[in-house]
Protein backbone atom coordinates (compact mmCIF):
# COMPACT_ATOMS: atom_id res chain seq x y z
CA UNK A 1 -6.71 -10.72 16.60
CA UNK A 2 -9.58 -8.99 14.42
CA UNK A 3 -11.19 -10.83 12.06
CA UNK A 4 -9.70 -7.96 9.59
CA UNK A 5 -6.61 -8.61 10.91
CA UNK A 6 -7.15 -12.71 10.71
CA UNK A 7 -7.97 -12.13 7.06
CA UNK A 8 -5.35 -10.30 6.21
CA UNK A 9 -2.76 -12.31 7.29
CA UNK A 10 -4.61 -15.02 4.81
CA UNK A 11 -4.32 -12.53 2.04
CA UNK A 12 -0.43 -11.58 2.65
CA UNK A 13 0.31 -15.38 3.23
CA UNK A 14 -1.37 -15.99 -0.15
CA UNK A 15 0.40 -13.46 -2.03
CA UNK A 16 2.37 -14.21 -4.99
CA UNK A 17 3.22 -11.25 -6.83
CA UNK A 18 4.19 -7.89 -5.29
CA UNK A 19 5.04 -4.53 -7.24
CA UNK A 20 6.89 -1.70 -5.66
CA UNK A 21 6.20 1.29 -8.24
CA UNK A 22 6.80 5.12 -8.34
CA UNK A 23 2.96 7.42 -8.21
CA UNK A 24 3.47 8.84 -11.98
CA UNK A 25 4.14 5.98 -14.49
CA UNK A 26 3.78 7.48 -18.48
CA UNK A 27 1.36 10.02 -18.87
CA UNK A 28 -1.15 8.89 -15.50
CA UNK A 29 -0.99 8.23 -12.18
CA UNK A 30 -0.35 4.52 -10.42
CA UNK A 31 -4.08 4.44 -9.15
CA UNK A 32 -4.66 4.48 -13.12
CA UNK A 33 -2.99 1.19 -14.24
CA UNK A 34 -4.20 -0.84 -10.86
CA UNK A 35 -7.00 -2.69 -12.62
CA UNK A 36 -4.73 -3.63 -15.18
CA UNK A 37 -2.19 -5.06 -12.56
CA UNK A 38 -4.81 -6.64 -10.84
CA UNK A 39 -5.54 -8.56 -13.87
CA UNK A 40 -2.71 -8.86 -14.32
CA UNK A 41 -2.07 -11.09 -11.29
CA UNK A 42 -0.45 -8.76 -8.75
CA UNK A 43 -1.71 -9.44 -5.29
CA UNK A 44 0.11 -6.56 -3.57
CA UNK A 45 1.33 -2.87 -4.58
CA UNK A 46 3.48 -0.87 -3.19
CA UNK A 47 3.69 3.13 -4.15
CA UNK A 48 7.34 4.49 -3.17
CA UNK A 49 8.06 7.33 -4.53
CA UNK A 50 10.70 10.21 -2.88
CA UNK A 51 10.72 12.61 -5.67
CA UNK A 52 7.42 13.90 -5.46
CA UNK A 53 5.57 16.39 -2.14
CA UNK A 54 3.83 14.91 0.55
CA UNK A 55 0.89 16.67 -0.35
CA UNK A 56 1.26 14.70 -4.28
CA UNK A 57 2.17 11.62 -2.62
CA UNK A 58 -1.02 11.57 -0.07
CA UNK A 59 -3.21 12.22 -2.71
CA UNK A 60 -1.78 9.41 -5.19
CA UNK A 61 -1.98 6.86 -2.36
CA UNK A 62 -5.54 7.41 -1.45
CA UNK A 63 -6.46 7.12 -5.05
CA UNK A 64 -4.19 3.62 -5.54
CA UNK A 65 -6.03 2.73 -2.15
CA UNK A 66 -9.42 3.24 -3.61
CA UNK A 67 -8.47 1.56 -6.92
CA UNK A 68 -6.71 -1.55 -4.96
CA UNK A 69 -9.93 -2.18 -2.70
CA UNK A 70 -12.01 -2.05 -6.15
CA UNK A 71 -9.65 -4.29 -7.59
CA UNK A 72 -9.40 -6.66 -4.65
CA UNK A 73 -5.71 -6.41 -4.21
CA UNK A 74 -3.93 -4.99 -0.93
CA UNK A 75 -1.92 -1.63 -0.75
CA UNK A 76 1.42 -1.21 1.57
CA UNK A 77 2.46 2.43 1.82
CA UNK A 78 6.49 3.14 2.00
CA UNK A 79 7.91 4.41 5.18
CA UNK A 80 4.97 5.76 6.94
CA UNK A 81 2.98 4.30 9.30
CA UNK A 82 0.61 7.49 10.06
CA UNK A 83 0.24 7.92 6.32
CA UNK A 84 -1.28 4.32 5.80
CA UNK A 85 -3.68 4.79 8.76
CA UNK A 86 -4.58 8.04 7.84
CA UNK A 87 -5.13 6.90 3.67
CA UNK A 88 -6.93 3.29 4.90
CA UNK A 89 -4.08 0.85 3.45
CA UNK A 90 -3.41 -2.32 4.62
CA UNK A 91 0.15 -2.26 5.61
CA UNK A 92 3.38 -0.16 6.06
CA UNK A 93 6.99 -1.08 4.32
CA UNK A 94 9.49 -0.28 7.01
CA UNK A 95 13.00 0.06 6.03
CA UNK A 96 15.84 -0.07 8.77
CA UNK A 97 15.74 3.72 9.27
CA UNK A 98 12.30 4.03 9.20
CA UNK A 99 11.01 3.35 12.63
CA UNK A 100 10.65 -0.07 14.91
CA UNK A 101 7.66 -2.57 13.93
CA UNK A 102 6.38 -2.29 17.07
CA UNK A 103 5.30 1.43 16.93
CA UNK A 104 3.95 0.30 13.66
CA UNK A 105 1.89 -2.35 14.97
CA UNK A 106 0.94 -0.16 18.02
CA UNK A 107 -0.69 2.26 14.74
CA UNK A 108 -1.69 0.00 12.62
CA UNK A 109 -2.42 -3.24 14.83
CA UNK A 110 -0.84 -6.62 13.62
């Protein structure tokens, strides 16, 4: 395993607090309140959101990415495993209907 991937793992074991949230929360976008949460004490986020377009949804997730990496917190994407490689975040949520783990891990690596 990568070094990446080694410290990862570290970072995931070490996580406390997790949020699963939807892209638009009040008036801005999820990227917007990630310092905050970071702060905060959340270690992970999650965006899931099924009510908005792909296109919306691809372009919220590579801002929360940005905003997580500045904030020194990890980002999982819901569902997707080609849309966190192709936005840079750190891990995939897979649900039962969602596709196996290994495909995942064949993407993404461990």
């Amino acid at each position: 395993m990568s070094d990446h991937g080694s410290a990862l793992r570290r970072r995931l074991a070490a996580a406390r607090l997790y949020l699963v949230a939807p892209a638009r929360l009040r008036a801005g976008g999820l990227a917007d309140l990630v310092p905050a949460l970071a702060r905060a004490g959340v270690d992970i986020v999650q965006l899931r959101d099924r009510d908005i377009s792909d296109a919306e949804l691809r372009a919220e997730l590579e801002r929360v990415v940005a905003a997580a990496e500045e904030a020194g917190i990890l980002t999982i994407v819901n569902d997707d495993p080609e849309l966190a490689r192709r936005v840079g975040a750190d891990g995939v949520h897979l649900g039962q209907d969602d596709g196996r783990v290994e495909q995942a891990r064949a993407l993404l690596g461990p």
